[in-house]
Protein backbone atom coordinates (compact mmCIF):
# COMPACT_ATOMS: atom_id res chain seq x y z
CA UNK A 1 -76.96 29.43 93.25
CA UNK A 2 -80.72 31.12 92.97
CA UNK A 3 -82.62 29.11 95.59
CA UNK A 4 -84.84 27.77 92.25
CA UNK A 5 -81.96 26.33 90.31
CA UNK A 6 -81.04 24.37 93.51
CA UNK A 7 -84.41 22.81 93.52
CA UNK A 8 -84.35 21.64 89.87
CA UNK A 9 -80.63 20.30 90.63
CA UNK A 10 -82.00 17.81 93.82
CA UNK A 11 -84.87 17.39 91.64
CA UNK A 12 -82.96 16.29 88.81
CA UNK A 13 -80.86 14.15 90.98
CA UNK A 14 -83.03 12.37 92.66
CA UNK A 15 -85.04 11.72 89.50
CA UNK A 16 -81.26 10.05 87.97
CA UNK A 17 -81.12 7.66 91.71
CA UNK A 18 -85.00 6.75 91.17
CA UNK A 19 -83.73 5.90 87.44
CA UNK A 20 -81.55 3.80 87.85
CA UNK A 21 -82.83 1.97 91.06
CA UNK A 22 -85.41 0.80 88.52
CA UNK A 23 -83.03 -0.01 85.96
CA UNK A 24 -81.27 -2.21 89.04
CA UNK A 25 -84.42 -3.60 90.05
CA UNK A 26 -85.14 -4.42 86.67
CA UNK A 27 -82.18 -6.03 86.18
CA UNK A 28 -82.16 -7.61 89.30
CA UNK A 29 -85.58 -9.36 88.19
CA UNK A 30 -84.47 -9.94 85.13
CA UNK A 31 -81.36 -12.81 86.45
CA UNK A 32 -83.97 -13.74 88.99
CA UNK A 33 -86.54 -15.25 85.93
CA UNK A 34 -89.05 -12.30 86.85
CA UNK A 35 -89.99 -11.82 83.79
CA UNK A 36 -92.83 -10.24 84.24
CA UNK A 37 -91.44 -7.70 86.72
CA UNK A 38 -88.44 -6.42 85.00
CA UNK A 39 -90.79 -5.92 81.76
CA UNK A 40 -92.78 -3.49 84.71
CA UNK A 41 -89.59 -1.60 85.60
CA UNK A 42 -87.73 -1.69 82.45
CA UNK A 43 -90.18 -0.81 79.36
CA UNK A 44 -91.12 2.65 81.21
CA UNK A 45 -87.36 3.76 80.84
CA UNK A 46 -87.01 2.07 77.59
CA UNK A 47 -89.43 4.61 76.66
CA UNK A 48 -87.51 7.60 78.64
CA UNK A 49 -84.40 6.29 76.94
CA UNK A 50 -82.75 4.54 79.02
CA UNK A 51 -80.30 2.33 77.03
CA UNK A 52 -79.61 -0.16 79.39
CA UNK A 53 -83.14 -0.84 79.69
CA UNK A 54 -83.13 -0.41 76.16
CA UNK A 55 -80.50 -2.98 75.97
CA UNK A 56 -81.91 -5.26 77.97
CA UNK A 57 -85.54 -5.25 76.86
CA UNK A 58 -83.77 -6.37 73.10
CA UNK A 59 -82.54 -9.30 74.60
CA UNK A 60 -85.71 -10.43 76.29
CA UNK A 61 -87.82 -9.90 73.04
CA UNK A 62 -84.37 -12.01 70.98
CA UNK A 63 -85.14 -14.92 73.34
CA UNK A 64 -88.63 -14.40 74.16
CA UNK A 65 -88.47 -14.07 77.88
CA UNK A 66 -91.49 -12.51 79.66
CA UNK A 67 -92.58 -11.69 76.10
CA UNK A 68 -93.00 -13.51 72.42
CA UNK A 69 -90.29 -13.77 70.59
CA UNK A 70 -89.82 -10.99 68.36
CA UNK A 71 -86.74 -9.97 66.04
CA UNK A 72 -88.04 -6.52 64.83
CA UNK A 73 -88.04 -5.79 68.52
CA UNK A 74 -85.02 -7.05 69.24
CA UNK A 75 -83.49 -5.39 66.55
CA UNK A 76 -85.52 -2.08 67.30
CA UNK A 77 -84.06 -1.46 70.90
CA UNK A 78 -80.56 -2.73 70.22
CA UNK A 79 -80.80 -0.01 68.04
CA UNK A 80 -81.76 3.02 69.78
CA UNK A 81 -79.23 1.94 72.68
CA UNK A 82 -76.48 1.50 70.33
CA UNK A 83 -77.45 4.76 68.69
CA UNK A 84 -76.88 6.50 72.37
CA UNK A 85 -73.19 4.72 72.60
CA UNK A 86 -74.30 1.89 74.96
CA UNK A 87 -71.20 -0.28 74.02
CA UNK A 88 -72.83 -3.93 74.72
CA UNK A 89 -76.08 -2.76 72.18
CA UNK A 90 -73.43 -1.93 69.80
CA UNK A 91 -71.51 -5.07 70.36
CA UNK A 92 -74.81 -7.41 70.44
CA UNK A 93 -76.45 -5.05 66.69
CA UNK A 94 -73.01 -5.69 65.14
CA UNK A 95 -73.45 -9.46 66.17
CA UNK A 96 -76.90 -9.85 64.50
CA UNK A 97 -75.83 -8.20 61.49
CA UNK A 98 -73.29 -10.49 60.71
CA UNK A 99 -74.89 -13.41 61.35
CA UNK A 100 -78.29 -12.36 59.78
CA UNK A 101 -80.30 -14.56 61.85
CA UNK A 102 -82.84 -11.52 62.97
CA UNK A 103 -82.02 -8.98 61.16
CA UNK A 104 -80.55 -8.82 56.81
CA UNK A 105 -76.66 -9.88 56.98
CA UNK A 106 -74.82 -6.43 56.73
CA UNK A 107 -71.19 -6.86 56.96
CA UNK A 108 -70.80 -2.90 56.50
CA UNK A 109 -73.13 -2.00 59.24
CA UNK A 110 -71.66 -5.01 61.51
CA UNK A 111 -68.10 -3.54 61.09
CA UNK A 112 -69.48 -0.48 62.17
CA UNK A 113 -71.37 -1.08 64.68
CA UNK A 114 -68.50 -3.42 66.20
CA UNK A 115 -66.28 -1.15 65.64
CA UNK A 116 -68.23 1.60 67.99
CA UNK A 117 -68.05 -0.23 70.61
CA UNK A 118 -64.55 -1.49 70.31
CA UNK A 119 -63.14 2.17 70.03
CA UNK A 120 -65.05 2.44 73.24
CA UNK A 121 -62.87 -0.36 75.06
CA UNK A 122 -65.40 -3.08 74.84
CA UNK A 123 -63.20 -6.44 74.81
CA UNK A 124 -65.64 -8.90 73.17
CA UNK A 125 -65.92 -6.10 70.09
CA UNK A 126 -62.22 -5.76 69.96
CA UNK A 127 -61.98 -9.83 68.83
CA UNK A 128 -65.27 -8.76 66.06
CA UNK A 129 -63.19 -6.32 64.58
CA UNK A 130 -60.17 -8.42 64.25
CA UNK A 131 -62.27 -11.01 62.83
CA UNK A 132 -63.13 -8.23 60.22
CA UNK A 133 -60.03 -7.67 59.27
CA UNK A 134 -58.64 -11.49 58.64
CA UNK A 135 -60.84 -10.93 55.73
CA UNK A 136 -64.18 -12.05 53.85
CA UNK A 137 -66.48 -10.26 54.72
CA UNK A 138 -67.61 -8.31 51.73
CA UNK A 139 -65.75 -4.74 50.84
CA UNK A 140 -63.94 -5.56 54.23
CA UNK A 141 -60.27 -5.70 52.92
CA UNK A 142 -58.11 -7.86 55.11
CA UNK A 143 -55.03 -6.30 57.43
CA UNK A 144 -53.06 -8.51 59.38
CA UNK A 145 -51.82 -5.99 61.48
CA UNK A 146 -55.02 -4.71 62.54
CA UNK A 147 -55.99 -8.09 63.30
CA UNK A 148 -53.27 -8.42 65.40
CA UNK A 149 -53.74 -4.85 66.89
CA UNK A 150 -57.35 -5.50 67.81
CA UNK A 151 -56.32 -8.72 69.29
CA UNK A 152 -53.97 -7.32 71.55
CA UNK A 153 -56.37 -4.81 72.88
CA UNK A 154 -58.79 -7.81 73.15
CA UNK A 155 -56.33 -9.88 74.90
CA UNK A 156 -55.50 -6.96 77.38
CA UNK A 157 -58.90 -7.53 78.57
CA UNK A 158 -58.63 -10.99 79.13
CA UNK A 159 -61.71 -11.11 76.24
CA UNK A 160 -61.79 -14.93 75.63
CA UNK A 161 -59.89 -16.40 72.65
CA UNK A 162 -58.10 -13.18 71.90
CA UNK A 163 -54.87 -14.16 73.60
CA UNK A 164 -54.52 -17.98 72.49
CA UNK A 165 -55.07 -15.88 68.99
CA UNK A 166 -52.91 -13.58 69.10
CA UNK A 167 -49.93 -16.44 70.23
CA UNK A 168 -50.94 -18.43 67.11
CA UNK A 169 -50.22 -15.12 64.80
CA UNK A 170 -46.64 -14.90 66.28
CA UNK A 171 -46.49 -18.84 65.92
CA UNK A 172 -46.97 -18.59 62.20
CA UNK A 173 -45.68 -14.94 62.10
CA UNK A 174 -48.85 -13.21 60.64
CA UNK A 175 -49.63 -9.63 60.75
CA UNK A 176 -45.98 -9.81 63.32
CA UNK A 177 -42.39 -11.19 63.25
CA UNK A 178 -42.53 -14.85 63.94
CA UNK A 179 -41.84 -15.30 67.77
CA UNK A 180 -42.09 -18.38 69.79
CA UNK A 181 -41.29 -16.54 72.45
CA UNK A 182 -43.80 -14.14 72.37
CA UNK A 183 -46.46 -17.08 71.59
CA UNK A 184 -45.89 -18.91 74.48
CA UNK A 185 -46.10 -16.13 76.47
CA UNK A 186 -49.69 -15.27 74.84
CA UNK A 187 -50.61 -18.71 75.13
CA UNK A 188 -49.93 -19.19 78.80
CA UNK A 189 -51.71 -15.68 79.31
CA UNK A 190 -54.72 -17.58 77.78
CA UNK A 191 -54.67 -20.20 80.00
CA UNK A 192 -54.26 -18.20 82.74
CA UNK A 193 -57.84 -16.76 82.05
CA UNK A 194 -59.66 -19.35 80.49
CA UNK A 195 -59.43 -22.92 81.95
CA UNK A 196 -60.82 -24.04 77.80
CA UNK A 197 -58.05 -22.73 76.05
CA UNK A 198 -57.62 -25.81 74.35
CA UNK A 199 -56.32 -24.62 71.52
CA UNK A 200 -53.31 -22.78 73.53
CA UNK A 201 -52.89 -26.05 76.18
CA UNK A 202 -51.89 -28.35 72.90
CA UNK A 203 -49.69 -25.68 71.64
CA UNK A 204 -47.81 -25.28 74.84
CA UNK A 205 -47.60 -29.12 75.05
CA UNK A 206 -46.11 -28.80 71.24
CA UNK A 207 -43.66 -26.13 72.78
CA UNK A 208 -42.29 -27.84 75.52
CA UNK A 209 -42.34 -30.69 73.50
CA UNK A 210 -40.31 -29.55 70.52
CA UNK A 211 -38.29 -26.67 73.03
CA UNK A 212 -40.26 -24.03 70.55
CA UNK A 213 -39.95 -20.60 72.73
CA UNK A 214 -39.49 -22.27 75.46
CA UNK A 215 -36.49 -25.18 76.84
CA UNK A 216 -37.73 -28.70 76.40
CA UNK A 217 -39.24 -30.47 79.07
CA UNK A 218 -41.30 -33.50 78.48
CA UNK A 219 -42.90 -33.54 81.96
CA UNK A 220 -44.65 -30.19 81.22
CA UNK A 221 -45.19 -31.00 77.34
CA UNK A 222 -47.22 -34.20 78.20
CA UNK A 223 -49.06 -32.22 81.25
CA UNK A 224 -50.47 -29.81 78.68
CA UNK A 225 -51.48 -32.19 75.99
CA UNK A 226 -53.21 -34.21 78.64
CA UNK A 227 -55.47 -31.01 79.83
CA UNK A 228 -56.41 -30.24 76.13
CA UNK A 229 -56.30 -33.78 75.04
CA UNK A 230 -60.41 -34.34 76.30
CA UNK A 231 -60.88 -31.53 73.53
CA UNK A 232 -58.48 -31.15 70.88
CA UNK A 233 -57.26 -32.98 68.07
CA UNK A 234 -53.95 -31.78 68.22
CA UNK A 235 -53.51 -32.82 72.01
CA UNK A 236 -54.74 -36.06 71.56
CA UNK A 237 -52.56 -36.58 68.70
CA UNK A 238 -49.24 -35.43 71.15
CA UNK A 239 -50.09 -37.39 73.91
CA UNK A 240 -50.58 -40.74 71.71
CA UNK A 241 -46.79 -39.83 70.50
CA UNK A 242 -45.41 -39.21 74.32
CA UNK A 243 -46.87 -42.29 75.06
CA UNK A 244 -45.44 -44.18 72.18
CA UNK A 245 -42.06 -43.13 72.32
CA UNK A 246 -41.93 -42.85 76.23
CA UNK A 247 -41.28 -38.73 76.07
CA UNK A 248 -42.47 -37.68 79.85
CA UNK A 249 -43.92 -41.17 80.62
CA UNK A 250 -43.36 -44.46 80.45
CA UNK A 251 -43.54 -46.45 76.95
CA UNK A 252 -46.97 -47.27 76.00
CA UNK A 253 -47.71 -48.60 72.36
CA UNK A 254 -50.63 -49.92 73.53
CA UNK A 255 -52.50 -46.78 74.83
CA UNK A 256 -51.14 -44.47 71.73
CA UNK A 257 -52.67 -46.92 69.47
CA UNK A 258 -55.84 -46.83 71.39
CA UNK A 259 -55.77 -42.69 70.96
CA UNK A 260 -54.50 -43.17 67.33
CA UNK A 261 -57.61 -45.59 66.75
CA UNK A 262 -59.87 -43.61 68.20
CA UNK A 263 -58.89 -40.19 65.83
CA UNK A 264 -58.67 -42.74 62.74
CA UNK A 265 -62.29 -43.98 63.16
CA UNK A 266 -62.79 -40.48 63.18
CA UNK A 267 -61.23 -39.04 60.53
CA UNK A 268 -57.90 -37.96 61.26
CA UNK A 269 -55.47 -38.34 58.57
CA UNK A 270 -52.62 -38.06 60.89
CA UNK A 271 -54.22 -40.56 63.29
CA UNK A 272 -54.80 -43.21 60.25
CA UNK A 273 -51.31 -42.89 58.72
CA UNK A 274 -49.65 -43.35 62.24
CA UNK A 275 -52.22 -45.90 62.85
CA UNK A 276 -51.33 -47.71 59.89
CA UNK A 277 -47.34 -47.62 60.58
CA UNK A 278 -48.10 -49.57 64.12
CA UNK A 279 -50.08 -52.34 62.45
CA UNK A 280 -47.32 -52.59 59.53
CA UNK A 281 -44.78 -52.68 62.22
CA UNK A 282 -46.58 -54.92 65.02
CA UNK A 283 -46.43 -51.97 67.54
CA UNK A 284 -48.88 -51.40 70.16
CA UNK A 285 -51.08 -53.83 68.29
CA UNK A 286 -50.46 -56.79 66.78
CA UNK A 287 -49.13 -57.01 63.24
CA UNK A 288 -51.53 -57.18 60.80
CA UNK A 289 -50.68 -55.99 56.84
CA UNK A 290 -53.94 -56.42 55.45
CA UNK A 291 -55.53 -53.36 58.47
CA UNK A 292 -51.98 -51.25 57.18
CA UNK A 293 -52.65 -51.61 53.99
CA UNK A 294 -56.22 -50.70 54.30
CA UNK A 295 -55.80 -47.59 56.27
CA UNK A 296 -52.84 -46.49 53.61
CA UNK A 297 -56.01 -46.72 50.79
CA UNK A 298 -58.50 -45.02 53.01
CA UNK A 299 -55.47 -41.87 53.16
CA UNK A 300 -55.15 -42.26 49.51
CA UNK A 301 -58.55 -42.25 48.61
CA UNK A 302 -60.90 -40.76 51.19
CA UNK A 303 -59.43 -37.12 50.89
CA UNK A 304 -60.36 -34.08 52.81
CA UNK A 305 -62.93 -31.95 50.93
CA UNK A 306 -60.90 -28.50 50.06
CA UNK A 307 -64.03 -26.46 48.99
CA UNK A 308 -65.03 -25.45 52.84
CA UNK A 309 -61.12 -24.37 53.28
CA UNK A 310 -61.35 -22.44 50.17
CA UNK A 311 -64.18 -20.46 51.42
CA UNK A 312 -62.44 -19.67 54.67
CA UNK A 313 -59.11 -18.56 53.47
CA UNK A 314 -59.71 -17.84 50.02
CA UNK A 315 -60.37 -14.16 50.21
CA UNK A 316 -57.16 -13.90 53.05
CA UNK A 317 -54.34 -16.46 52.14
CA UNK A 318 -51.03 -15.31 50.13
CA UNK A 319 -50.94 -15.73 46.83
CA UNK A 320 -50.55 -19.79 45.61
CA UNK A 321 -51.60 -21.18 49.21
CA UNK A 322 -54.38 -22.92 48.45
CA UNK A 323 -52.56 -24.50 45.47
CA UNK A 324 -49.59 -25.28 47.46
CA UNK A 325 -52.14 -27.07 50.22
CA UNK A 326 -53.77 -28.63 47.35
CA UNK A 327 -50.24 -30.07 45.58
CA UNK A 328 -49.17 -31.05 48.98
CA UNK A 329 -52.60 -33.23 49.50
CA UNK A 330 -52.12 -35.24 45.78
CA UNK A 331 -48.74 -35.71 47.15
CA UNK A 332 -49.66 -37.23 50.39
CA UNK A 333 -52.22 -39.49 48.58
CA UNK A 334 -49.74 -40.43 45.32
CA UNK A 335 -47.37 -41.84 48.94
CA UNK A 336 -50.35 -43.31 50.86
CA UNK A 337 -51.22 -45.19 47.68
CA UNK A 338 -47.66 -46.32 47.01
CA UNK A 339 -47.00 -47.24 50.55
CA UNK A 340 -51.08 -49.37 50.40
CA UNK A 341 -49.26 -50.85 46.83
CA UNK A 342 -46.12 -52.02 48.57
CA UNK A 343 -47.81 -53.80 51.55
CA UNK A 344 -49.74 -55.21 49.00
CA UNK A 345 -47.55 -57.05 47.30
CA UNK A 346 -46.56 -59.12 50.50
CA UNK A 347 -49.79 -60.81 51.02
CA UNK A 348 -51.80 -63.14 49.06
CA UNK A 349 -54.56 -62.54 46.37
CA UNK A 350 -56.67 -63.13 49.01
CA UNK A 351 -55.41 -60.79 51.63
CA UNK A 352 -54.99 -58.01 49.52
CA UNK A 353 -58.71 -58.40 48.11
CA UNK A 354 -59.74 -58.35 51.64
CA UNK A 355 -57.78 -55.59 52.14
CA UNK A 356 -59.10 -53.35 49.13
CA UNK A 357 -62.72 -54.86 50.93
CA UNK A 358 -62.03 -53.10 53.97
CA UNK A 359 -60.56 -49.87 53.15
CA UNK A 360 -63.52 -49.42 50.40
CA UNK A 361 -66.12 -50.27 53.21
CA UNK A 362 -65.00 -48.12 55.47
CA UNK A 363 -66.98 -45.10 56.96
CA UNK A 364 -65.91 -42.29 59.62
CA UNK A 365 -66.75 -43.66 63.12
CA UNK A 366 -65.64 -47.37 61.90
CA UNK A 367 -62.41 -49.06 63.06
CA UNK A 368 -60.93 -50.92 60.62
CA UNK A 369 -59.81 -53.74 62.61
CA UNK A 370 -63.11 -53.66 64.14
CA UNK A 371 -64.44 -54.09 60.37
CA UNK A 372 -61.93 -57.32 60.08
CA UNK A 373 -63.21 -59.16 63.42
């Protein structure tokens, strides 16, 4: 090599090390709340193109850290580090394009962009793109199988969310043959790397519960619910029913009615109609048909709201499922309001009225029987 050519290459390198020991120190002051320094070290190679600097000088303008706030900035140096294949940038511009909180929602561009940096092995833009694909976002057209194939890369990563995903598509067998095997096993993977997967802890707890993919076993059913239970709906829901019917524990009326009560007040349809059954019954509380008859009008009457559900699966869901859900909900009510009718009939004029009273009072985050007391 010609003596000058050797020069330029040491020059070169060593220009590269002093690079990114900036970048590093930039970074470095950057976690550290330096503000102020890392704005020293990184705007310089910002400007040389550095997209890392790049990268990270968009984030401090999004949030206003060691300079105002400012989207157009933000926006600006995402940009020219995504546009040199700096995966994160590309991850982070495909972000703000679909929410359109700095920058004019862009579904188009935000699949793009995502998708850049997914192809390039990013995890967190492998989940994006499967979002893409369940649908609803513009020209987008949905693809279960994509979905699932992103999510698999996703979960492969250990990306958060992906795996406890990707077990409820072989739950419900979207986009894959229905396993149970194969969601428990995706489930348990996302436990395994996130100690939230709340979702996946009350599906394993359904699992063992029901033997679903896996051999029955109470014990470990009511262990999971009781992890996710703090969390979830569905967990809480479980546990209340170990605890009633003495699955994995000892019988307990008394607590499950407490859970139950505490999900009615709430909101929870399930919660309310079980709820209901232990007052008509005497069981875990004490027997009281005017509270069961009120909680059977509130289920007949206060209905969930279908509009918000329409907008989520509307673009995605087969053909006649929203109809079907809807059917299945008049049903549900026609029954709550026969069951409220029958109870009825067994107490006095003046019981019922006070029934009718309470369940027409009623409001989410009021007990009922706190309401009669």
């Amino acid at each position: 090599m010609p003596k000058w050519r050797s020069i330029l290459w040491w020059l070169a390198l060593l220009l590269s090390a002093n690079c990114y020991a900036g970048v590093d120190e930039g970074i470095a002051a950057y976690r550290a709340g330096d503000y102020a320094k890392a704005m020293a070290e990184l705007r310089p190679l910002a400007d040389q193109g550095n997209a890392i600097a790049q990268r990270t000088l968009a984030s401090m303008f999004a949030v206003g850290r060691g300079v105002k706030e400012d989207d157009a900035q933000a926006i600006a140096w995402w940009t020219k580090a995504a546009e040199q294949g700096d995966a994160q940038a590309q991850w982070e511009l495909g972000g703000e394009y679909t929410s359109g909180t700095r920058v004019r929602r862009d579904y188009q561009k935000a699949f793009a962009w995502s998708l850049k940096s997914a192809e390039q092995g990013y995890g967190p833009a492998d989940i994006n793109v499967a979002s893409f694909y369940t649908g609803g976002y513009g020209d987008i057209g949905a693809d279960q199988k994509q979905v699932v194939h992103w999510l698999r890369l996703a979960a492969d990563q250990n990306t958060m969310g992906a795996a406890s995903w990707l077990g409820d598509h072989y739950a419900a067998g979207v986009g894959v043959p229905r396993d149970a095997v194969q969601a428990v096993y995706w489930w348990l993977r996302a436990t395994s790397t996130d100690r939230n997967a709340f979702s996946a802890q009350a599906n394993l707890g359904e699992s063992y519960e029901l033997g679903r993919g896996v051999e029955r076993n109470y014990t470990q059913a009511l262990a999971w619910y009781q992890k996710a239970a703090f969390m979830n709906e569905k967990a809480r829901l479980g546990l209340a029913r170990m605890y009633n019917q003495g699955l994995g524990t000892a019988p307990d009326a008394a607590r499950a009615a407490a859970i139950y009560g505490d999900l009615a007040a709430k909101g929870s349809d399930d919660a309310q109609r079980y709820l209901a059954g232990m007052y008509e019954r005497g069981e875990g509380v004490p027997r009281n048909l005017e509270i069961a008859a009120a909680w059977y009008e509130v289920l007949a009457t206060h209905r969930t709201d279908v509009a918000p559900l329409k907008n989520l699966i509307g673009n995605v869901a087969p053909s006649g499922t929203l109809e079907k859900i809807e059917q299945a909900m008049a049903e549900d009510a026609a029954n709550s309001k026969a069951h409220a009718d029958q109870l009825l009939q067994q107490l006095t004029a003046e019981q019922a009225a006070k029934a009718h009273e309470l369940a027409q009072s009623w409001r989410p985050g009021q007990l009922i029987s706190d309401a009669d007391q």
